[in-house]
C-alpha atoms as a PDB file:
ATOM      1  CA  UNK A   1       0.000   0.000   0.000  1.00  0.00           C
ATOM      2  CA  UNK A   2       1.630   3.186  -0.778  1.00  0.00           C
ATOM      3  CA  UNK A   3      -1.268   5.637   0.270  1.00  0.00           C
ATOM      4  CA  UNK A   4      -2.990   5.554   3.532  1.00  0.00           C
ATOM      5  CA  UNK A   5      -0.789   4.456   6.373  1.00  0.00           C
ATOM      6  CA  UNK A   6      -1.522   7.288   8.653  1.00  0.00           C
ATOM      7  CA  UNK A   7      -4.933   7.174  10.325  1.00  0.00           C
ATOM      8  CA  UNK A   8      -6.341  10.899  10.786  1.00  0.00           C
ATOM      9  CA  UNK A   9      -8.466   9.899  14.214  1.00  0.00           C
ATOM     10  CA  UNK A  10      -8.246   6.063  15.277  1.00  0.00           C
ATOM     11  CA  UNK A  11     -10.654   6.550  17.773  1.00  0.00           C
ATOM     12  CA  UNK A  12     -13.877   8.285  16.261  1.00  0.00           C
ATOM     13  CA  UNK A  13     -12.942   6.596  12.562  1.00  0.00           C
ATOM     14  CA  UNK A  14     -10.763   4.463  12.147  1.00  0.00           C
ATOM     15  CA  UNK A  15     -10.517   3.781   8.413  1.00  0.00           C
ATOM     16  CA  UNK A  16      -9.848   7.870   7.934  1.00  0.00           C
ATOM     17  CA  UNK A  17      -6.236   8.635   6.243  1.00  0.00           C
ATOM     18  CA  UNK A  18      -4.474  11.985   6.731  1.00  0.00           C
ATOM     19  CA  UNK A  19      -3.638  11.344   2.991  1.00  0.00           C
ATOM     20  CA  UNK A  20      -7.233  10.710   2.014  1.00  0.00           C
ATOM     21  CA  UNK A  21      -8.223  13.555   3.811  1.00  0.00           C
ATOM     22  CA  UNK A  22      -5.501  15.766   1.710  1.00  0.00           C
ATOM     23  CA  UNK A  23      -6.024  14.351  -1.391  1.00  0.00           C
ATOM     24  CA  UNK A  24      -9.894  15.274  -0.986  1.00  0.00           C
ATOM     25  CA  UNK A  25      -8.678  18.688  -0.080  1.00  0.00           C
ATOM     26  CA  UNK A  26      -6.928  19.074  -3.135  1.00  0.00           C
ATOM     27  CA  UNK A  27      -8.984  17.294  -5.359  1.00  0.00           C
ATOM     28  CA  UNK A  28     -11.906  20.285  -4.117  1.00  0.00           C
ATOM     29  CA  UNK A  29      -9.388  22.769  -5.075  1.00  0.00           C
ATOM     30  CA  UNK A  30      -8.559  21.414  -8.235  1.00  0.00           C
ATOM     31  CA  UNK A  31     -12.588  20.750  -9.136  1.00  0.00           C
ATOM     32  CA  UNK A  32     -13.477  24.659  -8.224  1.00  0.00           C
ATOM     33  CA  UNK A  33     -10.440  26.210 -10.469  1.00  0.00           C
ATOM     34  CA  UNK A  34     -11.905  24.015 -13.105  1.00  0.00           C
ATOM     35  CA  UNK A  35     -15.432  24.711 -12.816  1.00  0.00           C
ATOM     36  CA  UNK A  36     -15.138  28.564 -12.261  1.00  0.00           C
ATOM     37  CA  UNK A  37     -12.605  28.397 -15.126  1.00  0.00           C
ATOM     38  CA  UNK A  38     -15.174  26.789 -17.710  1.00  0.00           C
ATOM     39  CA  UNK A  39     -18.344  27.344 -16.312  1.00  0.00           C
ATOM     40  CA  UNK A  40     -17.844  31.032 -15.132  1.00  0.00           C
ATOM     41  CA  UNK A  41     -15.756  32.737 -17.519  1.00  0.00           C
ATOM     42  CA  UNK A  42     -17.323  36.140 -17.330  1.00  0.00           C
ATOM     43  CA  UNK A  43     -17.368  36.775 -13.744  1.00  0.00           C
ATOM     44  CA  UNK A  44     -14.822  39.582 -13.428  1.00  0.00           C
ATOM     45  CA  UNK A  45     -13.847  39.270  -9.892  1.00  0.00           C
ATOM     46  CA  UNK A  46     -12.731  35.608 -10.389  1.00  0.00           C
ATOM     47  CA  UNK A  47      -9.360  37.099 -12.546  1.00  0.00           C
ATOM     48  CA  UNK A  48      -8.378  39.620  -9.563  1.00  0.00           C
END
């Protein structure tokens, strides 16, 4: 296994990864620069 050897919280879930949980972070980030990218082009304040 190369991802997910570090549980986030044993004790309230125990099949939660700190990796998991960053790759979800990033994954968000990465879906919401696409979106407002192609979906939103004409929304001036997105290009400040």
């Amino acid at each position: 296994m190369l991802f997910g050897k570090n549980r986030l919280v044993p004790n309230i879930s125990p099949h939660k990864t700190i990796e998991g949980s960053v790759g979800g972070i990033l994954s968000s980030i990465a879906a919401s620069i696409i979106y407002t990218r192609l979906l939103l082009p004409g929304i001036i304040f997105l290009d400040s």
